[in-house]
N, C-alpha and C. Protein backbone atom coordinates (compact mmCIF):
# COMPACT_ATOMS: atom_id res chain seq x y z
N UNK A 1 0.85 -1.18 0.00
CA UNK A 1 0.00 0.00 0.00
C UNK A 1 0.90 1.24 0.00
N UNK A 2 0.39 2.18 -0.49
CA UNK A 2 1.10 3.40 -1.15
C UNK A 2 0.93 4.28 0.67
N UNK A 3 2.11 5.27 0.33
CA UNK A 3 1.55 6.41 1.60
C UNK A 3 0.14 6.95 1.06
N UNK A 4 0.18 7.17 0.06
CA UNK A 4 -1.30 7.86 -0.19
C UNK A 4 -2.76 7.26 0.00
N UNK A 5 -2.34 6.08 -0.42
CA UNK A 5 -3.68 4.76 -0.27
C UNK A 5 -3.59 4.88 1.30
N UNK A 6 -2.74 4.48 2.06
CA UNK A 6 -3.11 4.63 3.49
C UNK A 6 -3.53 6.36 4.03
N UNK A 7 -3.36 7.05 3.45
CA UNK A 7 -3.63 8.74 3.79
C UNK A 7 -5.28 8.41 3.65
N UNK A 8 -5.45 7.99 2.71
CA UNK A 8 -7.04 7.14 2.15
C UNK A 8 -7.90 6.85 2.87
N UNK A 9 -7.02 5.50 3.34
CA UNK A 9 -7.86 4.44 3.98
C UNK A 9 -8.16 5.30 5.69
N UNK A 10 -7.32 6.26 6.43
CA UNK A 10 -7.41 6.88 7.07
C UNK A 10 -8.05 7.67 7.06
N UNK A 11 -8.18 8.85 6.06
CA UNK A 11 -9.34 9.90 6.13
C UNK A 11 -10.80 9.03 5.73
N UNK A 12 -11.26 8.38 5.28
CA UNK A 12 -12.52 7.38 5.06
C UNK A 12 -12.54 7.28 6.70
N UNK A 13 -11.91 6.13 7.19
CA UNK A 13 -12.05 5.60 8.27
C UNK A 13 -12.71 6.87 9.13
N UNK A 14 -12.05 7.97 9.71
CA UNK A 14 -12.43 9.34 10.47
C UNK A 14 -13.76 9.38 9.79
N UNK A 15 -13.35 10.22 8.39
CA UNK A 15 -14.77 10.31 7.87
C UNK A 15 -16.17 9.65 8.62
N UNK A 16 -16.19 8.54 8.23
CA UNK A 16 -17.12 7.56 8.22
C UNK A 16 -17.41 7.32 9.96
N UNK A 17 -16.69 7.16 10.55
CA UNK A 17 -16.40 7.22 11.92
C UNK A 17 -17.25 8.16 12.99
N UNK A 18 -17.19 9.78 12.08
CA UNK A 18 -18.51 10.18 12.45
C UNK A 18 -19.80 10.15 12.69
N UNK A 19 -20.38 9.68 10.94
CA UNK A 19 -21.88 9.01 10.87
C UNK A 19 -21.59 7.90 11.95
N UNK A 20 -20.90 6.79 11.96
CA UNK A 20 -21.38 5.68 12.61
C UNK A 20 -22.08 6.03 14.38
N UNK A 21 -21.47 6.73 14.62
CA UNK A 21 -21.61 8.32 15.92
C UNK A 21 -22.95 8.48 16.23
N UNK A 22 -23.17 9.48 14.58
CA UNK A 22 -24.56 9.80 14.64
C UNK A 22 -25.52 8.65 14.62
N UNK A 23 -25.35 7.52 13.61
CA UNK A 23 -26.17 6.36 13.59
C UNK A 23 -26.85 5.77 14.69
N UNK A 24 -25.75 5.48 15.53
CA UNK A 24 -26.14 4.87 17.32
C UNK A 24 -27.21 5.58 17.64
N UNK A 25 -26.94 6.88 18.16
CA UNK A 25 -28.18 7.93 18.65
C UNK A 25 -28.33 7.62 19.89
N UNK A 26 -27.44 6.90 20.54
CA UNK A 26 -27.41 6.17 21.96
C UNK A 26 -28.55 5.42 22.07
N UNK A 27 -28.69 4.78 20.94
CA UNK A 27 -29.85 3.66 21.32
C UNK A 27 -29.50 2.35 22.24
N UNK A 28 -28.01 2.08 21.88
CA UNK A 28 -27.36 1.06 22.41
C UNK A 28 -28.04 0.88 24.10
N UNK A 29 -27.72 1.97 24.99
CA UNK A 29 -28.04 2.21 26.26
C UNK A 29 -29.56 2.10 26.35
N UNK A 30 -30.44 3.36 26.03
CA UNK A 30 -32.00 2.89 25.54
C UNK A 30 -32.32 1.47 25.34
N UNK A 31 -31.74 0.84 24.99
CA UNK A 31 -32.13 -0.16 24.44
C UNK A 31 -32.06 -1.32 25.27
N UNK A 32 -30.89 -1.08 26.24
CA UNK A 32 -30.48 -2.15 27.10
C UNK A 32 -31.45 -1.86 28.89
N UNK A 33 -31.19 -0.41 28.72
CA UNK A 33 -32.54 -0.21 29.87
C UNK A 33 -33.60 -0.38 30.23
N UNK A 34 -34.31 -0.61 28.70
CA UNK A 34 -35.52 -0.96 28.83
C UNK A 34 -35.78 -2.43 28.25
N UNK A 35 -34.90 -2.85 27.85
CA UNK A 35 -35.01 -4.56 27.82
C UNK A 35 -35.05 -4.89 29.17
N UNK A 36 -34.01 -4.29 29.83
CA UNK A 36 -33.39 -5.06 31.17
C UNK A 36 -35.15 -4.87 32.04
N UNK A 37 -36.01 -3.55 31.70
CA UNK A 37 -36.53 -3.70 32.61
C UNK A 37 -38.04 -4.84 31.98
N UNK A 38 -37.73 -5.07 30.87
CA UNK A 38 -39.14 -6.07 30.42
C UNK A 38 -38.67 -7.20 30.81
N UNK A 39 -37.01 -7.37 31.10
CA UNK A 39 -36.76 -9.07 31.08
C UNK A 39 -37.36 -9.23 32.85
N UNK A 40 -36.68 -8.03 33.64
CA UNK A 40 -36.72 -8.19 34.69
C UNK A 40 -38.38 -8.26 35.39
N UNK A 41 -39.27 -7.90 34.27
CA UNK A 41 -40.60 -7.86 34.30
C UNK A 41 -41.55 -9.23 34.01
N UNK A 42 -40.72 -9.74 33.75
CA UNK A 42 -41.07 -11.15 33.24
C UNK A 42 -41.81 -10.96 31.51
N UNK A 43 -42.10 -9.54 31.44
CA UNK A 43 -42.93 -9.33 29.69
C UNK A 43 -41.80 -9.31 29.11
N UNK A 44 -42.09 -10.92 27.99
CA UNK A 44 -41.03 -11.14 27.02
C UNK A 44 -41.43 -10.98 25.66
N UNK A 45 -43.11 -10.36 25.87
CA UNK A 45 -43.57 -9.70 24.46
C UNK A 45 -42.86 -8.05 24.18
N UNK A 46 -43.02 -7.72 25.22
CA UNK A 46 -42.44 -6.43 25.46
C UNK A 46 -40.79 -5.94 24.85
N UNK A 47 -40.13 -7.06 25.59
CA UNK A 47 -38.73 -7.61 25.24
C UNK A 47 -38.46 -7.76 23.96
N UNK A 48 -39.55 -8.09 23.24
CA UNK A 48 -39.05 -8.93 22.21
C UNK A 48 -39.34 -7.82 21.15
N UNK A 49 -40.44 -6.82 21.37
CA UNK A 49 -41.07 -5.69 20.52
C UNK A 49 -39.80 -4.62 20.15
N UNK A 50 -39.14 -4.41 21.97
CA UNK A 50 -38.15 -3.53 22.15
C UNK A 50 -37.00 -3.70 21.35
N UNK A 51 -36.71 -5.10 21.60
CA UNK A 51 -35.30 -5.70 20.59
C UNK A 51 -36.09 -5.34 18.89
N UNK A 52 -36.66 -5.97 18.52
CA UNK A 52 -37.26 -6.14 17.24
C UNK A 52 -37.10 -4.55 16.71
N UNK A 53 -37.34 -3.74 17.40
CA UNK A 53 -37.69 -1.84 16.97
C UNK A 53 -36.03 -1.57 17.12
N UNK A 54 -35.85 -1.89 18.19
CA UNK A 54 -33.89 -1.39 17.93
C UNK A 54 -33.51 -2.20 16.28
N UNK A 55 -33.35 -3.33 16.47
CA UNK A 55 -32.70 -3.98 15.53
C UNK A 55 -33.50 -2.85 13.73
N UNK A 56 -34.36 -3.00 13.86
CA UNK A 56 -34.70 -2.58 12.85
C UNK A 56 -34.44 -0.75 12.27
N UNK A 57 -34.39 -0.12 13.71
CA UNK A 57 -34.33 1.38 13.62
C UNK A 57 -32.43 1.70 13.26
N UNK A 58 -31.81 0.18 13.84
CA UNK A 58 -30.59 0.87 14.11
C UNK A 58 -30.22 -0.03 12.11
N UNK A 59 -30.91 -0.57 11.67
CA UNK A 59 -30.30 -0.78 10.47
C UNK A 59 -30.62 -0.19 9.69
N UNK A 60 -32.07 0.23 9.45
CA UNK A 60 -32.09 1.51 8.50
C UNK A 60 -31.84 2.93 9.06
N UNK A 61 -31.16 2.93 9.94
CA UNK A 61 -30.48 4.26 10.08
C UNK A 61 -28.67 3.87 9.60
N UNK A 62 -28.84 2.89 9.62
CA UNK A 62 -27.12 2.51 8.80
C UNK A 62 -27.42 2.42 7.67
N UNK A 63 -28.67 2.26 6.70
CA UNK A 63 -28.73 2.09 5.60
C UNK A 63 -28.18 3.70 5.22
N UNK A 64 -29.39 4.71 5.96
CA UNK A 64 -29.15 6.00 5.48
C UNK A 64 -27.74 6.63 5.78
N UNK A 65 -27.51 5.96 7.03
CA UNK A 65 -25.95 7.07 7.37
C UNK A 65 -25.04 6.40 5.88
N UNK A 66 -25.17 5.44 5.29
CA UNK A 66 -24.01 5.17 4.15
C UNK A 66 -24.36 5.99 3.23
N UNK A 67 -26.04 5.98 2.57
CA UNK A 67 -26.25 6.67 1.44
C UNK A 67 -25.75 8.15 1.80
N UNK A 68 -26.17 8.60 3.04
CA UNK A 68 -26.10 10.29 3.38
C UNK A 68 -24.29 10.08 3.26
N UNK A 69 -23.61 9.45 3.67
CA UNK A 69 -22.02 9.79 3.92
C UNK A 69 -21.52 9.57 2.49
N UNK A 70 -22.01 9.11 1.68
CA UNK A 70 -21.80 8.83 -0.31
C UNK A 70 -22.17 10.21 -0.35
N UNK A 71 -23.31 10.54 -0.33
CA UNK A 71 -23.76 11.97 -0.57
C UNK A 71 -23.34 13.39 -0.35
N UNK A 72 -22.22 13.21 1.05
CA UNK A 72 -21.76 14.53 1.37
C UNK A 72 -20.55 14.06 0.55
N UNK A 73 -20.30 12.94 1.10
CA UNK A 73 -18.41 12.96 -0.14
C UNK A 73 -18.27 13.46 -1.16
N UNK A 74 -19.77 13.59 -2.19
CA UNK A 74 -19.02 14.04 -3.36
C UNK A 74 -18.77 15.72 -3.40
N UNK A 75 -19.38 16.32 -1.95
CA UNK A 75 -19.43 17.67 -1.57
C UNK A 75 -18.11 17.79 -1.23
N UNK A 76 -17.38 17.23 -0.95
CA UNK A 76 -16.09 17.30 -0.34
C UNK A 76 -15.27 16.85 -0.97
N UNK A 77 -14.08 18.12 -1.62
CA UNK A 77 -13.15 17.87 -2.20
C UNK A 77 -11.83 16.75 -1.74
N UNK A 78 -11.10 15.59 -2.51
CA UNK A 78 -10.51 14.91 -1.92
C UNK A 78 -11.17 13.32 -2.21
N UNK A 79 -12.71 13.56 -2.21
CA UNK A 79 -13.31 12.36 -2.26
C UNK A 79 -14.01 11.94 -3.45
N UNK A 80 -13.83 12.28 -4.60
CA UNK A 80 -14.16 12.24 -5.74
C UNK A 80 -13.98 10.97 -6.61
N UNK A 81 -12.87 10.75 -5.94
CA UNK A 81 -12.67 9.23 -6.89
C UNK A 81 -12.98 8.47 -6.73
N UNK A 82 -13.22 7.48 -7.75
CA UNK A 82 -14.46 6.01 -7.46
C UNK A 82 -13.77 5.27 -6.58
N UNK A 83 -12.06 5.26 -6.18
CA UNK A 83 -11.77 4.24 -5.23
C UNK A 83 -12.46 4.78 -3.66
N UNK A 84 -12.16 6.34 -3.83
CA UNK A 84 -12.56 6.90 -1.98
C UNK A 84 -14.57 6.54 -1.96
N UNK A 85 -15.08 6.22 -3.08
CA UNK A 85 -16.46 6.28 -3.15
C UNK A 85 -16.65 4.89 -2.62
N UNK A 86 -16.17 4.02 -3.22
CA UNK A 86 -15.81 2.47 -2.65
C UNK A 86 -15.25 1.92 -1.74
N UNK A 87 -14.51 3.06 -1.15
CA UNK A 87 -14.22 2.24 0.07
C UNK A 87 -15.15 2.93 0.97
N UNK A 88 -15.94 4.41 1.19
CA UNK A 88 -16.51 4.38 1.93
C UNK A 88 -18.04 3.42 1.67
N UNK A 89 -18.43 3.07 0.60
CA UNK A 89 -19.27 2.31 0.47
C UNK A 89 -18.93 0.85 1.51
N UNK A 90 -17.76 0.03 1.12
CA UNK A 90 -17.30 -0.91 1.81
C UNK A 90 -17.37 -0.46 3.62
N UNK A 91 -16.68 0.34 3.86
CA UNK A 91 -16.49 0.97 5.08
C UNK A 91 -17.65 1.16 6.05
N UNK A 92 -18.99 1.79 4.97
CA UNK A 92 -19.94 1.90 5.78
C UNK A 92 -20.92 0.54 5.59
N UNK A 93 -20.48 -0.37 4.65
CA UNK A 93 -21.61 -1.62 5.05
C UNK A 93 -20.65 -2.21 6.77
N UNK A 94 -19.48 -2.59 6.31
CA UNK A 94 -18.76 -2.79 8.14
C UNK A 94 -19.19 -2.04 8.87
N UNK A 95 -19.78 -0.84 9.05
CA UNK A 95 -19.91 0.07 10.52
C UNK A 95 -21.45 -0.41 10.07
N UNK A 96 -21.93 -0.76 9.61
CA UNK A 96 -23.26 -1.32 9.63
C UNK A 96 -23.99 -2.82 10.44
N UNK A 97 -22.81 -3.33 9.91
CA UNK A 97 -22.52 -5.05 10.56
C UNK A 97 -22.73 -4.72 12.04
N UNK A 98 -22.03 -3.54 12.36
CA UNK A 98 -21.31 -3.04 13.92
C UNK A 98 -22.32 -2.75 14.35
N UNK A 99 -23.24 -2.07 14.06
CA UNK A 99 -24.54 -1.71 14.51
C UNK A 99 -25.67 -2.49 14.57
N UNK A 100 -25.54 -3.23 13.56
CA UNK A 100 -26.27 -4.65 14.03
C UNK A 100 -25.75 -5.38 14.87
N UNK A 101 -24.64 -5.74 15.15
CA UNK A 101 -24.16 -6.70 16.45
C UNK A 101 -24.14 -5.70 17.63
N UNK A 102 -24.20 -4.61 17.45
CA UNK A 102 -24.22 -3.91 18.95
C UNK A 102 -25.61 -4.04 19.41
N UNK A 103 -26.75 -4.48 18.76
CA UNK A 103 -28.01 -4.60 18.59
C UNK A 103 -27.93 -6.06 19.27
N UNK A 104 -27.35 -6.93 18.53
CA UNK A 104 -27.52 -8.37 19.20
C UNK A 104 -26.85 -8.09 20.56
N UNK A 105 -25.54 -7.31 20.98
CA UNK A 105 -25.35 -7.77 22.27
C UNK A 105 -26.05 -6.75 23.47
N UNK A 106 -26.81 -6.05 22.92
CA UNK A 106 -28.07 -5.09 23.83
C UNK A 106 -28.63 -5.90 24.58
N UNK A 107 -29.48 -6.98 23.57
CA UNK A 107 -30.35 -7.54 23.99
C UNK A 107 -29.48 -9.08 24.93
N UNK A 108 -28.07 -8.97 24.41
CA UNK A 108 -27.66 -9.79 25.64
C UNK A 108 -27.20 -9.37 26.89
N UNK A 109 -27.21 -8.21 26.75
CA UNK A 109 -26.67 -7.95 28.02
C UNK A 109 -28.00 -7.60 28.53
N UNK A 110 -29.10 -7.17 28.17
CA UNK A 110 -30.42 -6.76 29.18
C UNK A 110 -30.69 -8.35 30.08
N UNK A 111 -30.12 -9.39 29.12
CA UNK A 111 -30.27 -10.46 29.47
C UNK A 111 -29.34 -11.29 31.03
N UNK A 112 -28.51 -10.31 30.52
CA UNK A 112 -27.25 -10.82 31.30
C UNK A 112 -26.77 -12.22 31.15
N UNK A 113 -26.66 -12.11 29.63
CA UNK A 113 -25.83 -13.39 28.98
C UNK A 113 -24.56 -13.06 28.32
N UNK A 114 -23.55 -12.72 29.17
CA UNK A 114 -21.98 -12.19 29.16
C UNK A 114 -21.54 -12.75 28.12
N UNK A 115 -21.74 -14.61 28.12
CA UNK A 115 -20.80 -15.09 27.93
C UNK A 115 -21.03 -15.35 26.29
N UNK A 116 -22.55 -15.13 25.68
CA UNK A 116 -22.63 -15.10 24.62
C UNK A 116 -22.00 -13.64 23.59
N UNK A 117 -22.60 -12.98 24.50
CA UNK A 117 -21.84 -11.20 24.01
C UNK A 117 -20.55 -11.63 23.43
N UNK A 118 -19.45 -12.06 24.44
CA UNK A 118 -18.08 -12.63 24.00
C UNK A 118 -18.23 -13.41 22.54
N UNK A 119 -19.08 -14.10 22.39
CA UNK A 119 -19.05 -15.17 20.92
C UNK A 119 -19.45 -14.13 20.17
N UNK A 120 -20.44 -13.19 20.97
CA UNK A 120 -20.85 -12.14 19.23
C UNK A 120 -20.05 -11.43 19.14
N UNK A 121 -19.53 -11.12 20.01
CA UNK A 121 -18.05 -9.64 19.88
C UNK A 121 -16.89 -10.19 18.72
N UNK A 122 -16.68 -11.71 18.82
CA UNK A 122 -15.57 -12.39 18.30
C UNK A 122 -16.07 -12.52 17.08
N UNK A 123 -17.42 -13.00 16.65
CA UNK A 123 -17.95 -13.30 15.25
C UNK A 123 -17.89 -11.96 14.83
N UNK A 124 -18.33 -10.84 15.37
CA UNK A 124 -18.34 -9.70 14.55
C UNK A 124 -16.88 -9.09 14.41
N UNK A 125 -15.88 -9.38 14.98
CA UNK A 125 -14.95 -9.03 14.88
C UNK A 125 -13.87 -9.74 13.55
N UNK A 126 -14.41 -10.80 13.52
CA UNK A 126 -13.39 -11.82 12.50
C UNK A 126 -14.57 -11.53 11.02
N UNK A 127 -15.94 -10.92 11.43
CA UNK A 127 -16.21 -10.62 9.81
C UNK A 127 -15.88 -9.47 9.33
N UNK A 128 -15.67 -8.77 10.28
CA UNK A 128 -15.01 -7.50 10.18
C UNK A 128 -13.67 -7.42 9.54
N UNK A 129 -12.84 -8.58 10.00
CA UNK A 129 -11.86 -8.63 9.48
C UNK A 129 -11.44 -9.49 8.18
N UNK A 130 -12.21 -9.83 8.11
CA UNK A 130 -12.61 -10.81 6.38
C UNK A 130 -12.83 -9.87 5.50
């Protein structure tokens, strides 16, 4: 890799790094507070509504944070070329993955199932790195 390709792969990364920011919206926490209190409630319809609305709010808000972060790039000089367009495309389906597994381990930790979190942290981490 060139100094410049890594100058690249670095300003994307920041870039992109932002939206993923905005994406969360601190649902992560929301999300685990009020699971924790349906699990602890014994309502596992409740639980299951709560997870179901995260999972779904936090992926089409990753759908949009990629299209919106394609959209300001081409506003921003530097990012014009189809490789910086492609990798933030690539870049933001991974911070997407991320937001879906931070979604799966919400609902494990409202659960207080540690030890699965660990298997999803590791699976999302090695597709991440694929």
């Amino acid at each position: 890799m060139s100094v410049e390709g890594f100058g690249l792969y670095a300003k994307i990364y920041n870039y992109l790094s932002i939206f993923a920011t905005v994406a969360d919206l601190g649902l992560y926490t929301i999300a685990v507070r009020e699971m924790a209190k349906a699990h602890a409630s014994g309502d596992s319809d409740r639980f299951a509504k709560i997870s179901g609305n995260i999972l779904t709010i936090r992926t089409l808000g990753g759908v949009a944070i990629i299209l919106l972060s394609l959209l300001i790039a081409l506003t921003i000089p530097g990012y014009h070329s189809w490789i910086a367009m492609m990798a933030i495309l690539i870049t933001g389906v991974f911070t997407l993955f991320g937001l879906i597994n931070s979604s799966i381990l919400s609902t494990l930790q409202a659960r207080l199932q540690s030890e699965f979190s660990l298997v999803s942290t590791i699976i999302g981490k090695i597709v991440t790195l694929l």
